[in-house]
Protein backbone atom coordinates (compact mmCIF):
# COMPACT_ATOMS: atom_id res chain seq x y z
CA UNK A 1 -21.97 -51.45 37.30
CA UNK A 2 -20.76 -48.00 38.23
CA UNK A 3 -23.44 -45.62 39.62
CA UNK A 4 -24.02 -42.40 38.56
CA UNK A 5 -21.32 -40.42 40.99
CA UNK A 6 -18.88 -42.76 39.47
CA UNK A 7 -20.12 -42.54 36.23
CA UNK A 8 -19.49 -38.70 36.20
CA UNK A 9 -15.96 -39.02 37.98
CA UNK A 10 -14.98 -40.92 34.59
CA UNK A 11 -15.50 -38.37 32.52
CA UNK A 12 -12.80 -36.14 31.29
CA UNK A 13 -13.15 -32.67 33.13
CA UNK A 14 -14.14 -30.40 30.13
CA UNK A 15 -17.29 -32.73 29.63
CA UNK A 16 -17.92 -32.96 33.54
CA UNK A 17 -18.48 -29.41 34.12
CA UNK A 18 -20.26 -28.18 31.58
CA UNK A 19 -23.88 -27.15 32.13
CA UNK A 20 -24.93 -28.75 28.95
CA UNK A 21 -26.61 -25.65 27.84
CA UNK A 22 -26.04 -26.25 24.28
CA UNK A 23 -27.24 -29.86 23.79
CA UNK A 24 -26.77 -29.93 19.77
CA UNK A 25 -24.60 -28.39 17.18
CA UNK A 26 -27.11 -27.63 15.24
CA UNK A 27 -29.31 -24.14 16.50
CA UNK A 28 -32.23 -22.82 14.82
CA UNK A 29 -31.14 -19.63 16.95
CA UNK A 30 -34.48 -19.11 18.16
CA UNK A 31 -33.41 -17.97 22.00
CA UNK A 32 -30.94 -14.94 22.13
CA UNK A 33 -28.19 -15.38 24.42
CA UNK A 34 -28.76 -13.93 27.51
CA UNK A 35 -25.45 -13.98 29.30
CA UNK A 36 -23.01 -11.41 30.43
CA UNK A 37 -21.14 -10.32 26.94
CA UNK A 38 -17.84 -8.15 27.02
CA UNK A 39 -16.99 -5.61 24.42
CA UNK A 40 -14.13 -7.58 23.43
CA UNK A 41 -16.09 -11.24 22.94
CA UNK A 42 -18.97 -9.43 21.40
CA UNK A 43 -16.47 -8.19 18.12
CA UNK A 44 -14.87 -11.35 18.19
CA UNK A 45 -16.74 -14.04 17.98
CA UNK A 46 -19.01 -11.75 15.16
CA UNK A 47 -15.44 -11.24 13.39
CA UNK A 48 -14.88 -14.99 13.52
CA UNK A 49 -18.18 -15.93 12.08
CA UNK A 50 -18.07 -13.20 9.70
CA UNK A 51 -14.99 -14.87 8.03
CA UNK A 52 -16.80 -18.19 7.46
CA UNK A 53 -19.66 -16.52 5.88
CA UNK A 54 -17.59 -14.05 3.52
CA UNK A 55 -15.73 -17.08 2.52
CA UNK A 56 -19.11 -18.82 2.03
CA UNK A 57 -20.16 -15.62 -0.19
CA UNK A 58 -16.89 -15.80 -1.98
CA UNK A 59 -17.80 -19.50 -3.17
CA UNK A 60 -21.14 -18.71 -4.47
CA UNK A 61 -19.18 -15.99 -6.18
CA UNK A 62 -16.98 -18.05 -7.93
CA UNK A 63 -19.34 -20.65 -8.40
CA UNK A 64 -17.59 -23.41 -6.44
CA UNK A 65 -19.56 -26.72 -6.31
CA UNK A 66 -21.05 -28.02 -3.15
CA UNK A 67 -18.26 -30.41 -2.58
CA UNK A 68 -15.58 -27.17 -3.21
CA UNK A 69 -17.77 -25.01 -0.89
CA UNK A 70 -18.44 -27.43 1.82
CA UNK A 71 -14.47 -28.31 1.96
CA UNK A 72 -13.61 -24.67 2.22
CA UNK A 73 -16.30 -23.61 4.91
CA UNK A 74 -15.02 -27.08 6.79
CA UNK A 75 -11.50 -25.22 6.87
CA UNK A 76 -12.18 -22.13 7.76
CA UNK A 77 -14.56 -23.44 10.25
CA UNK A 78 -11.99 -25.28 11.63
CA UNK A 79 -9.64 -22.03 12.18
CA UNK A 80 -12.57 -19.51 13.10
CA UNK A 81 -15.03 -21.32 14.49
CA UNK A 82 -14.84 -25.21 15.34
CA UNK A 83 -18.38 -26.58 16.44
CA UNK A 84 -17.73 -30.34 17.86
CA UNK A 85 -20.18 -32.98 17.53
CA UNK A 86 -20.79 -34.47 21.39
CA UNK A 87 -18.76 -37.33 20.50
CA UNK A 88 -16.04 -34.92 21.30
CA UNK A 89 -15.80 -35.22 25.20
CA UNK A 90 -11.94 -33.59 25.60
CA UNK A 91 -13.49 -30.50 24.00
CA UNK A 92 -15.05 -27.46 25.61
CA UNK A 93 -18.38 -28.18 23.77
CA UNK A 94 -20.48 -25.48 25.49
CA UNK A 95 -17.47 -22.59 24.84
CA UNK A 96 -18.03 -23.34 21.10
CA UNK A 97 -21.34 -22.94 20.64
CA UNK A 98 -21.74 -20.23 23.02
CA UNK A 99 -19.48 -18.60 20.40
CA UNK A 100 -21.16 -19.65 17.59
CA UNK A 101 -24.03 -18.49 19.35
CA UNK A 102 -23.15 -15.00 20.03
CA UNK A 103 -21.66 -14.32 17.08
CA UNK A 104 -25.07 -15.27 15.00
CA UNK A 105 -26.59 -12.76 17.10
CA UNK A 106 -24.69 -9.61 16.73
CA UNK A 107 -24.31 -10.87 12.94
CA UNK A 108 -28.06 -10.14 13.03
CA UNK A 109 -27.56 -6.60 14.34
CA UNK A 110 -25.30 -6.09 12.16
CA UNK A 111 -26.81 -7.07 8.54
CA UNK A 112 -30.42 -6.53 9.54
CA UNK A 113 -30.33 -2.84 8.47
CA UNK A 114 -30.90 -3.35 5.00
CA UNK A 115 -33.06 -5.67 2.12
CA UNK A 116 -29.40 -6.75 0.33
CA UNK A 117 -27.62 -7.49 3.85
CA UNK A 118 -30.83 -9.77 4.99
CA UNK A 119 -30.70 -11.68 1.33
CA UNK A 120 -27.16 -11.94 1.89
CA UNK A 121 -26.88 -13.05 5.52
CA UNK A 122 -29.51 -15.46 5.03
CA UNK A 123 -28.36 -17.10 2.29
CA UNK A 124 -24.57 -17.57 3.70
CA UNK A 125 -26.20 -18.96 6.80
CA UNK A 126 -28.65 -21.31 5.26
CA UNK A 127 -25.27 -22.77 3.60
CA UNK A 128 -23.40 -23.19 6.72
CA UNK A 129 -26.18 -24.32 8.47
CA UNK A 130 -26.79 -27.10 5.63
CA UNK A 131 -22.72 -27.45 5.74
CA UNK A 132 -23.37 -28.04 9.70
CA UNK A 133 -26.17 -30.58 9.12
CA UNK A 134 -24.71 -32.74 6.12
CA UNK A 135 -21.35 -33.34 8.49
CA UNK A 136 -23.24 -33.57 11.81
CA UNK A 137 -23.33 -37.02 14.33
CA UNK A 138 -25.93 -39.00 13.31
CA UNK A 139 -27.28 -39.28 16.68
CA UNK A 140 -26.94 -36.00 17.39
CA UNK A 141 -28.71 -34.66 14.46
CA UNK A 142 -31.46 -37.09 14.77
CA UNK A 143 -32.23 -35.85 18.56
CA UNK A 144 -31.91 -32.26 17.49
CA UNK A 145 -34.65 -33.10 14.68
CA UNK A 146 -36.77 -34.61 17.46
CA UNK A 147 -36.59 -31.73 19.50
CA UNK A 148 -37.97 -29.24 17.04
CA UNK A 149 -41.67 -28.98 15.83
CA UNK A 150 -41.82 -29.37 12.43
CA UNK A 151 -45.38 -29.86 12.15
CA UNK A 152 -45.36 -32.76 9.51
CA UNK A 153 -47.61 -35.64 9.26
CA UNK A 154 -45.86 -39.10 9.15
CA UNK A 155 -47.78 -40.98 6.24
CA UNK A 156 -49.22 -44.49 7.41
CA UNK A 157 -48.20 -47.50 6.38
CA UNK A 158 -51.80 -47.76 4.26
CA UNK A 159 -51.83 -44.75 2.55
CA UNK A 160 -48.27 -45.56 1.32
CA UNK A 161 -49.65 -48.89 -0.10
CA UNK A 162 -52.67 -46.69 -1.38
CA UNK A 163 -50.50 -44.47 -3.33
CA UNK A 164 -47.74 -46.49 -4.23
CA UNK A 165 -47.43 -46.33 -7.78
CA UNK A 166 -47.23 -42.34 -7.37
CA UNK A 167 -45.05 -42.66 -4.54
CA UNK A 168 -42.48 -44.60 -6.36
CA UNK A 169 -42.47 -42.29 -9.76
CA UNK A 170 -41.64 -39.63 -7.80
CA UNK A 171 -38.79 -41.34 -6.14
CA UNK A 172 -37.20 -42.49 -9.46
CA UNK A 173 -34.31 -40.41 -8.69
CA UNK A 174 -33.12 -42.81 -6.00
CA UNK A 175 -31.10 -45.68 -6.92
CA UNK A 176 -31.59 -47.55 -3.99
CA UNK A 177 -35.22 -46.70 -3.20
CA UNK A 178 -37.33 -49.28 -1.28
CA UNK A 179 -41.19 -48.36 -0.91
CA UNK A 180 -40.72 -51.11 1.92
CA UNK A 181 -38.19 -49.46 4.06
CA UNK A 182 -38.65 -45.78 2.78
CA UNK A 183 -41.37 -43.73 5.87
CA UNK A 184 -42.91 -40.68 4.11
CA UNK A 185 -43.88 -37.47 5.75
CA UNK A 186 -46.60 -34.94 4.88
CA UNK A 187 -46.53 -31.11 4.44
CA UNK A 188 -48.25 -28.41 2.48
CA UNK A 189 -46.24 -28.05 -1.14
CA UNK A 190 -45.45 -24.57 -0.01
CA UNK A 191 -42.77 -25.65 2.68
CA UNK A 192 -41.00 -27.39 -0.03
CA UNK A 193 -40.78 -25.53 -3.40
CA UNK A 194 -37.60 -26.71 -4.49
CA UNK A 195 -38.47 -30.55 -4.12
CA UNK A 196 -41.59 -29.54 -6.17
CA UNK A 197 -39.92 -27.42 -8.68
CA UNK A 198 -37.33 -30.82 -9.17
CA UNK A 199 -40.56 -33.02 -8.99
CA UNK A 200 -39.48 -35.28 -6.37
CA UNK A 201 -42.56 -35.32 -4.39
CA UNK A 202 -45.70 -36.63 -5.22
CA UNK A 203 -48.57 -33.95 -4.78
CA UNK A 204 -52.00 -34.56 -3.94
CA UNK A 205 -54.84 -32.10 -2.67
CA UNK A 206 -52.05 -29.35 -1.57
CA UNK A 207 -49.84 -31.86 0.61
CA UNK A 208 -46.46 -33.22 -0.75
CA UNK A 209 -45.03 -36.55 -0.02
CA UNK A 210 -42.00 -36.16 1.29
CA UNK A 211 -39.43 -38.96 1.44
CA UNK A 212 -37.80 -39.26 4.85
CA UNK A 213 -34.18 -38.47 2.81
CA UNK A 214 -35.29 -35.71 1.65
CA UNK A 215 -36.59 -34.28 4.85
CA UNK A 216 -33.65 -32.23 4.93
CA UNK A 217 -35.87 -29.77 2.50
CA UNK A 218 -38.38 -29.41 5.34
CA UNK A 219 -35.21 -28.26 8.20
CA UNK A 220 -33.63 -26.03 5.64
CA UNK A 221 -37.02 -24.00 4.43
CA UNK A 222 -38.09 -23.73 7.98
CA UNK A 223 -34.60 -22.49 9.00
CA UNK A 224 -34.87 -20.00 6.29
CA UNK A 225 -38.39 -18.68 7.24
CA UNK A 226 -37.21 -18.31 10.78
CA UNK A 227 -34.26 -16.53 9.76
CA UNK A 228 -35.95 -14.20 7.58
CA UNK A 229 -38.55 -13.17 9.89
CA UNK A 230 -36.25 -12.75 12.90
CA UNK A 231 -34.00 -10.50 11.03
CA UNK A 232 -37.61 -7.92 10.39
CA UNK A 233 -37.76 -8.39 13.55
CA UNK A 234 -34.82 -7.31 14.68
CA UNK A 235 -34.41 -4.55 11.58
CA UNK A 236 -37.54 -2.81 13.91
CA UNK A 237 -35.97 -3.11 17.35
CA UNK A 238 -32.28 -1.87 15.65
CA UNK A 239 -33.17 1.90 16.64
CA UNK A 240 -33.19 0.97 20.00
CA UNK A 241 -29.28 0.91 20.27
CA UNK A 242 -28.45 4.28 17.94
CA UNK A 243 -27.12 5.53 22.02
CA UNK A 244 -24.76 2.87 22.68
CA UNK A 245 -21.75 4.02 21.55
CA UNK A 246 -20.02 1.38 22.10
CA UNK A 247 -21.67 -1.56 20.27
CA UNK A 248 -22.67 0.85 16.99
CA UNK A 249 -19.40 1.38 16.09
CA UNK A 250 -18.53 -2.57 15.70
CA UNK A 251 -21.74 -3.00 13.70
CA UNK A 252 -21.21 -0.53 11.21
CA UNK A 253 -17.76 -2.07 10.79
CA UNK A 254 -19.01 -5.58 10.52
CA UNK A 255 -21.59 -4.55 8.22
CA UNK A 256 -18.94 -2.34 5.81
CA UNK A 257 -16.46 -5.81 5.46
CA UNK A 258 -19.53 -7.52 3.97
CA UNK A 259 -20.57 -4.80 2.05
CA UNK A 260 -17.23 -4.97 0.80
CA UNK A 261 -17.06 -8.56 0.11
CA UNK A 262 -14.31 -9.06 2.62
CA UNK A 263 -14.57 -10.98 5.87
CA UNK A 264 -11.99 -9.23 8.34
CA UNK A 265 -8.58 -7.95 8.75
CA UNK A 266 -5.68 -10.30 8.36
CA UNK A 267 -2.90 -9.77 10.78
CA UNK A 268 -0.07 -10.49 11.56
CA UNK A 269 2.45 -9.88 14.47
CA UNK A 270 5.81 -10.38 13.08
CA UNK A 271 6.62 -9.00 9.63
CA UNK A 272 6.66 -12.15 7.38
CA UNK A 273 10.55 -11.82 5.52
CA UNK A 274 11.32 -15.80 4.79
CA UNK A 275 14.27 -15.59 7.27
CA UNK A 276 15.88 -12.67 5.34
CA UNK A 277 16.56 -9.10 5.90
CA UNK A 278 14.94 -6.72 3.63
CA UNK A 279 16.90 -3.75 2.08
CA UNK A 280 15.54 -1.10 0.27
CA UNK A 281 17.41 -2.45 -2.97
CA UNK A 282 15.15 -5.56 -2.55
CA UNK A 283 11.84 -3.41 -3.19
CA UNK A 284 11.69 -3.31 -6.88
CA UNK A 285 12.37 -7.14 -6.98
CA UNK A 286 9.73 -7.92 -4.46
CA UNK A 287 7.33 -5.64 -5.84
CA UNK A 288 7.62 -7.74 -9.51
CA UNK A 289 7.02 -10.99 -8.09
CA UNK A 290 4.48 -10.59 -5.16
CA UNK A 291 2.86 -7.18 -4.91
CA UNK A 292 -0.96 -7.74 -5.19
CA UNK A 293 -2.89 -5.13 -7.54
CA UNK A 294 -3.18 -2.14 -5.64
CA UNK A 295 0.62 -1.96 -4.61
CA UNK A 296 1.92 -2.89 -7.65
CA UNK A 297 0.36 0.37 -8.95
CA UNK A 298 1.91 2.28 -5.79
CA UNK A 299 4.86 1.40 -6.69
CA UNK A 300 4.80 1.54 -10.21
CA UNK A 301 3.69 5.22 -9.89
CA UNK A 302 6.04 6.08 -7.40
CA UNK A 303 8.83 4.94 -9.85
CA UNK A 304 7.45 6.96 -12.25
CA UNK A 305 6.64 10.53 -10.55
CA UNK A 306 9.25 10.17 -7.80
CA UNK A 307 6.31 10.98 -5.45
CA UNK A 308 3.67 9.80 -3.85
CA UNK A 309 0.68 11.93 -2.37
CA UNK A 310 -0.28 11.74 1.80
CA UNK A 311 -3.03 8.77 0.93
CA UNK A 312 -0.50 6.78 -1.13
CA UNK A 313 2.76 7.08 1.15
CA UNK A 314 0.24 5.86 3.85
CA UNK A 315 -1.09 2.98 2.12
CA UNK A 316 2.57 2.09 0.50
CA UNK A 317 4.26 2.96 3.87
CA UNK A 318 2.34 0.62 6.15
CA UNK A 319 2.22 -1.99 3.98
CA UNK A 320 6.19 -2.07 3.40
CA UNK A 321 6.72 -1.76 7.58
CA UNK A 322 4.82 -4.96 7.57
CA UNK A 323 6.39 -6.52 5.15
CA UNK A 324 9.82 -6.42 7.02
CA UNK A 325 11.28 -3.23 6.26
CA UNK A 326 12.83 -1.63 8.94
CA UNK A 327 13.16 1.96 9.66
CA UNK A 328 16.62 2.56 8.47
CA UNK A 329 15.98 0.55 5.40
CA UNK A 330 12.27 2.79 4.68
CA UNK A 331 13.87 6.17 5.18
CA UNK A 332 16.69 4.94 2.70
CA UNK A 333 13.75 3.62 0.47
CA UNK A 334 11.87 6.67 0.34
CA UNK A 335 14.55 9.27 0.32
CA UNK A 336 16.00 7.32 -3.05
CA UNK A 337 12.23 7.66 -4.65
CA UNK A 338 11.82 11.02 -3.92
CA UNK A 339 14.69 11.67 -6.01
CA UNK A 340 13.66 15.36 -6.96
CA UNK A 341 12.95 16.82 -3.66
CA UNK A 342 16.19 18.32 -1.83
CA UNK A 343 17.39 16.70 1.38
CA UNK A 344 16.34 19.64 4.11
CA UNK A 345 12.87 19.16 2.53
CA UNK A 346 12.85 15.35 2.85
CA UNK A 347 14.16 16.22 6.43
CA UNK A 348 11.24 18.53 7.10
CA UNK A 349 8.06 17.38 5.69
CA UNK A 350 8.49 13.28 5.21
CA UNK A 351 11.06 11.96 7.65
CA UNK A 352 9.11 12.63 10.77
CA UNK A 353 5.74 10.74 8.70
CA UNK A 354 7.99 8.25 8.35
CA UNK A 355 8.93 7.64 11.87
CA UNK A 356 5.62 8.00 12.51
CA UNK A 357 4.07 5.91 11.15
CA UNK A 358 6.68 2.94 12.78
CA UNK A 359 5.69 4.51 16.69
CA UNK A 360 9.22 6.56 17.13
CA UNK A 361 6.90 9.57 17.33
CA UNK A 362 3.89 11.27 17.51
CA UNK A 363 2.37 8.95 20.38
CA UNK A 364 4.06 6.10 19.41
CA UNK A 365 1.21 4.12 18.11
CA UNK A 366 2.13 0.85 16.27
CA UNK A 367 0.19 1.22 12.88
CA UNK A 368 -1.50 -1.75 11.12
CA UNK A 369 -1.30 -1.67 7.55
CA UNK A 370 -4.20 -1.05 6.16
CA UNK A 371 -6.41 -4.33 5.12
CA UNK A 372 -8.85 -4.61 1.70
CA UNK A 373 -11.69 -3.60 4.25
CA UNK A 374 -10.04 -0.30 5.02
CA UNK A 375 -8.95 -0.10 1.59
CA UNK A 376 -12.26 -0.59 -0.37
CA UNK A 377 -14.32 1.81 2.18
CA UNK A 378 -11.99 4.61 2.28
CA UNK A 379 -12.45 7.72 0.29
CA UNK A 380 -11.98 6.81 -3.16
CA UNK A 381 -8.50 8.46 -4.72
CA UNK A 382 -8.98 12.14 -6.21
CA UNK A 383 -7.07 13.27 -9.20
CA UNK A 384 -3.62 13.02 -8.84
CA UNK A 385 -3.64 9.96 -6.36
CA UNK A 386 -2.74 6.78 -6.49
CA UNK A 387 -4.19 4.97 -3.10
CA UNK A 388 -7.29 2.77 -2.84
CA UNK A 389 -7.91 -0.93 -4.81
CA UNK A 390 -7.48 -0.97 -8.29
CA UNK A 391 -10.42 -3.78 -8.73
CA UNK A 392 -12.65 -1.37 -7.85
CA UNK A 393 -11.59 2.61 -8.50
CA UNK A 394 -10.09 1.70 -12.10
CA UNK A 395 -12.37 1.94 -14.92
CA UNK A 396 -13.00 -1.39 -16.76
CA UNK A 397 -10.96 -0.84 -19.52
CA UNK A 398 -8.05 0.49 -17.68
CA UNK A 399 -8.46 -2.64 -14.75
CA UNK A 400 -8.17 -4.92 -18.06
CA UNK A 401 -5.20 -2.80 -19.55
CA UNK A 402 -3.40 -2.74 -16.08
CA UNK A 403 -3.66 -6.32 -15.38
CA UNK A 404 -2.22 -7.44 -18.58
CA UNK A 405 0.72 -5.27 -18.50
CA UNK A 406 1.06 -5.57 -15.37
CA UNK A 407 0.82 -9.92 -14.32
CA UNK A 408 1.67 -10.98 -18.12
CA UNK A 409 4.74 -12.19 -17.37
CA UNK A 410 3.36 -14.49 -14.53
CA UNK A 411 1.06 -16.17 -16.68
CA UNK A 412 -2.17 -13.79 -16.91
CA UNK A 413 -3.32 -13.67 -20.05
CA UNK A 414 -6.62 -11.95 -22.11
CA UNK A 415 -8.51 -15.13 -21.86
CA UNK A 416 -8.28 -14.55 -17.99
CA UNK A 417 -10.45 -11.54 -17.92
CA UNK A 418 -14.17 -12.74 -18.21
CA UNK A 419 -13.74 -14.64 -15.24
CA UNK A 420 -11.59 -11.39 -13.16
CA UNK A 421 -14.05 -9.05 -14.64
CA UNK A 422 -17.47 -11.09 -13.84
CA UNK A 423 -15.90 -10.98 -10.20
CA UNK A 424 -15.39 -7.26 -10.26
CA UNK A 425 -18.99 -6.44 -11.73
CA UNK A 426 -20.10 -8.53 -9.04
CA UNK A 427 -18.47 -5.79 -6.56
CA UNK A 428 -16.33 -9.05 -4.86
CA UNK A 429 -12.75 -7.44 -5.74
CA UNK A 430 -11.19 -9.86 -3.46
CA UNK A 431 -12.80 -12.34 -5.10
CA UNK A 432 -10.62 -10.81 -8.03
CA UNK A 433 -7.96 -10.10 -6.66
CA UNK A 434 -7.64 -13.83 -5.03
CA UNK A 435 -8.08 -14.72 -8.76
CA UNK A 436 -5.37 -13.44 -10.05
CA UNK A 437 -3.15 -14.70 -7.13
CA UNK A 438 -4.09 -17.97 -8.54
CA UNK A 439 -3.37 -17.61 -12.16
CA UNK A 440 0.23 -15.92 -11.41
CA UNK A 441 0.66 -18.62 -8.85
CA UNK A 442 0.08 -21.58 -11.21
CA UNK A 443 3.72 -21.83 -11.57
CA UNK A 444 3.94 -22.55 -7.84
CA UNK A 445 1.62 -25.36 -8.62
CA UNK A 446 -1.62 -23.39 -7.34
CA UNK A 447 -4.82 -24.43 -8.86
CA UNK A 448 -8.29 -22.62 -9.40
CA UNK A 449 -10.30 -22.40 -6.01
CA UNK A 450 -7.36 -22.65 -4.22
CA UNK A 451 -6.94 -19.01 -3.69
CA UNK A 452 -4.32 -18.09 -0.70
CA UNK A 453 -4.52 -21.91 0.16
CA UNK A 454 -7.31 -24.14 1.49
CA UNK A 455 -9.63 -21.94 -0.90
CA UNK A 456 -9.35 -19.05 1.34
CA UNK A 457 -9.34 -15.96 -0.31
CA UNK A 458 -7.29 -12.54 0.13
CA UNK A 459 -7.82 -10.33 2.45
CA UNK A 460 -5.28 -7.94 3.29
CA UNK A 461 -2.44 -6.41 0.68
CA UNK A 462 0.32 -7.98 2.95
CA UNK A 463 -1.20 -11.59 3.16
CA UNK A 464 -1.09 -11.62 -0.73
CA UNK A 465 2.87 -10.77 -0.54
CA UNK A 466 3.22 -13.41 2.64
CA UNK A 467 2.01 -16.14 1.07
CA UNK A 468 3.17 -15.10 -2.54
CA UNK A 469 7.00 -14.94 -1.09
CA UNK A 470 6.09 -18.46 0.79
CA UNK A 471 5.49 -20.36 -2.27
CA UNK A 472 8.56 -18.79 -3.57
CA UNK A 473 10.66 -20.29 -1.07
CA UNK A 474 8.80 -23.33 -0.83
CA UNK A 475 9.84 -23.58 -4.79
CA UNK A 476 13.71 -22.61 -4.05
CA UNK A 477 13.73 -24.94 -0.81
CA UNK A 478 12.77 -27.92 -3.31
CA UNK A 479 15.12 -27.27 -5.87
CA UNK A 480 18.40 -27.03 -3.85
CA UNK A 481 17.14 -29.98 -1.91
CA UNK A 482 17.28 -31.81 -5.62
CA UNK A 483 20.45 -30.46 -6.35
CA UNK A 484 21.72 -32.03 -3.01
CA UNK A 485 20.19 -34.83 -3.56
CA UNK A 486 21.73 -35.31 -7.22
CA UNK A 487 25.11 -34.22 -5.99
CA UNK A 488 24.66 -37.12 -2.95
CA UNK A 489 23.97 -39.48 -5.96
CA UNK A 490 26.73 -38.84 -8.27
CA UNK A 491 29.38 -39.26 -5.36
């Protein structure tokens, strides 16, 4: 036998040093965290969570089964947020769900401010924390039911026998019920509406019968009432930090990408070109095949007035830096398109923007392109402009005009609408915007739910391009490895 020093020793390091301060995966959240928080880990682990939730909302959205939803929180979990069960004793178990922690938190500050952002945030929690039980350790979840107060009554063997008959119509639903093994527990019919609205309890003198499978109903309404009540509670404390400057800035921007529908910024640190060297030649081409919504109308309007106003070259400019062109190549671009303008004014007033805007000068700032969050809560586009996201400054009859002419020849067709449309009236325009990836994609073999891959859904102008231009590769890649392969075969 080895004793306890020894005991420890064997363990791997990660496990041996942590100060178990998160015992379970699962957290009711009912103690705030109450360590030393930087600026930096405060956004971050919020933005991180925030992604699993939008994605969450974007399911419900599209009205995803439970099996579709739970598969795509599982993977973006796994990128954003990865909560091991304690079965896991290589990982950093404590690190995780001190970040899952945190981030819950400031989520609260947040989407407390208003009636719609409570319904909201509760409701994408309550599904990842019913995601998080359904997949949890067995163990695990058992001693993290043990540790909580649930105040319910376990029924005694002799009132089972007393109302069997009852017990057993109510629990017709289960194939392989067994009064015999089955242990029953006893709340007030209030704590579990839904089991009573779907008449799988038996009810008698205001107490339901609750069958210990189902006792998941009793965790997930008293998760739910917590919830709720701690985000009042924390709506009435939010005035409190209206002098930080520092954290208010991060809320309001957390709680604008949910507004919007959209979880966070996708970035990127290299522009994504497949290996290849874009040109400005190569622009019209591109633009075609993989230009989501609102560039595609950029573009198309830059074609046809040779000019673009401040908001659009912006918008169009950023996006094509990203996408690989390089500075040569965007000054050749632009001074082709602005085919009406005479060279010492294309010297003057847009060459230096267009440096800009790629650090050569100014302050020599490398600019992001702008991402559906910046796009959707921008100032909408005036008369006469061309910037901002189709999905949701285009009237409904011109959205529906636009998107036929425009994705027709990838496959979109009238019958598409209801479901693009239901999206947008739902104010989700990633939601339609990731829906139309998928129907022009269904030549690459993409399916519905799929979205961007692994169901995740789009999020930025240049991720829609990225991953457009990969399954176009992936496509070509395929077919000149069967050519080789038939050529190999014939000789």
């Amino acid at each position: 036998m080895f004793s306890a020093r020894e005991r420890v020793a064997k363990l791997p390091e990660v496990e041996r040093y942590s100060n178990l301060k998160y015992p379970y995966r699962l957290n009711f959240y009912d103690r705030p965290p109450l360590d030393d928080i930087t600026i930096e880990e405060f956004e971050t682990c919020a933005l991180d969570r925030l992604r699993v939730l939008a994605e969450i909302e974007s399911s419900f959205v599209r009205n995803r089964t439970w099996d579709e939803l739970k598969n795509v929180t599982q993977n973006q979990s796994e990128k954003y947020l990865p909560l091991n069960s304690r079965t896991a004793l290589t990982v950093d178990r404590d690190s995780e769900r001190r970040k899952d922690h945190i981030g819950h938190y400031v989520l609260r500050l947040a989407f407390c401010r208003s009636e719609d952002l409570r319904r909201r945030f509760v409701k994408a929690e309550l599904a990842l924390f019913r995601i998080r039980y359904d997949t949890d350790d067995a163990d695990e979840r058992r001693d993290f039911v043990s540790s909580k107060d649930f105040n319910w009554v376990e029924v005694p063997e002799s009132e089972v026998k007393q109302h069997m008959s009852d017990l057993i119509a109510a629990s017709s639903h289960f194939k392989d019920f067994d009064l015999k093994k089955e242990r029953f527990f006893k709340v007030k019919w209030t704590r579990v509406p839904d089991l009573v609205e779907k008449r799988k309890v038996f009810l008698k003198d205001g107490m339901a019968y609750v069958p210990q499978r189902e006792q998941s109903s009793i965790i997930f309404q008293e998760y739910q009432k917590s919830l709720e009540k701690a985000l009042e509670l924390t709506a009435k404390a939010l005035p409190r930090l209206d002098e930080d400057t520092r954290i208010v800035p991060i809320l309001e921007n957390l709680s604008q990408g949910f507004l919007a529908g959209v979880s966070s910024e996708w970035s990127t640190g290299t522009a994504s070109t497949n290996g290849e060297q874009l040109t400005a030649d190569m622009i019209d081409g591109i633009a075609r095949a993989h230009y989501p919504m609102c560039m595609r109308h950029l573009h198309e309007t830059l074609r046809r007035d040779k000019h673009l106003k401040h908001n659009g070259r912006l918008q169009y400019g950023l996006f094509l830096k990203v996408l690989g062109l390089s500075i040569d190549e965007a000054i050749t671009f632009w001074r082709r398109s602005f085919s009406k303008i005479q060279e010492d004014k294309f010297n003057k007033e847009y060459r230096y923007n267009i440096r800009h805007s790629y650090g050569l000068e100014g302050k020599r700032a490398n600019y992001a392109a702008k991402s559906c969050v910046q796009i959707l809560t921008a100032e909408a586009p005036g008369t006469g402009e061309a910037h901002g996201c189709p999905y949701r400054h285009f009237s409904e009859d011109n959205l529906a005009s636009a998107l036929i002419s425009t994705y027709s020849s990838q496959g979109l067709t009238t019958s598409d609408l209801p479901d693009i449309m239901t999206a947008v009236k739902s104010k989700h325009y990633h939601v339609a915007c990731t829906r139309v990836f998928e129907i022009t994609h269904g030549r690459y073999g993409v399916k519905k739910g799929e979205g961007i891959g692994l169901g995740e859904s789009v999020t930025h102008p240049n991720q829609y391009a990225a991953k457009s231009r990969e399954y176009e590769k992936a496509r070509m890649d395929t077919m000149e490895k069967a050519s080789e392969d038939v050529v190999m075969s014939s000789t």
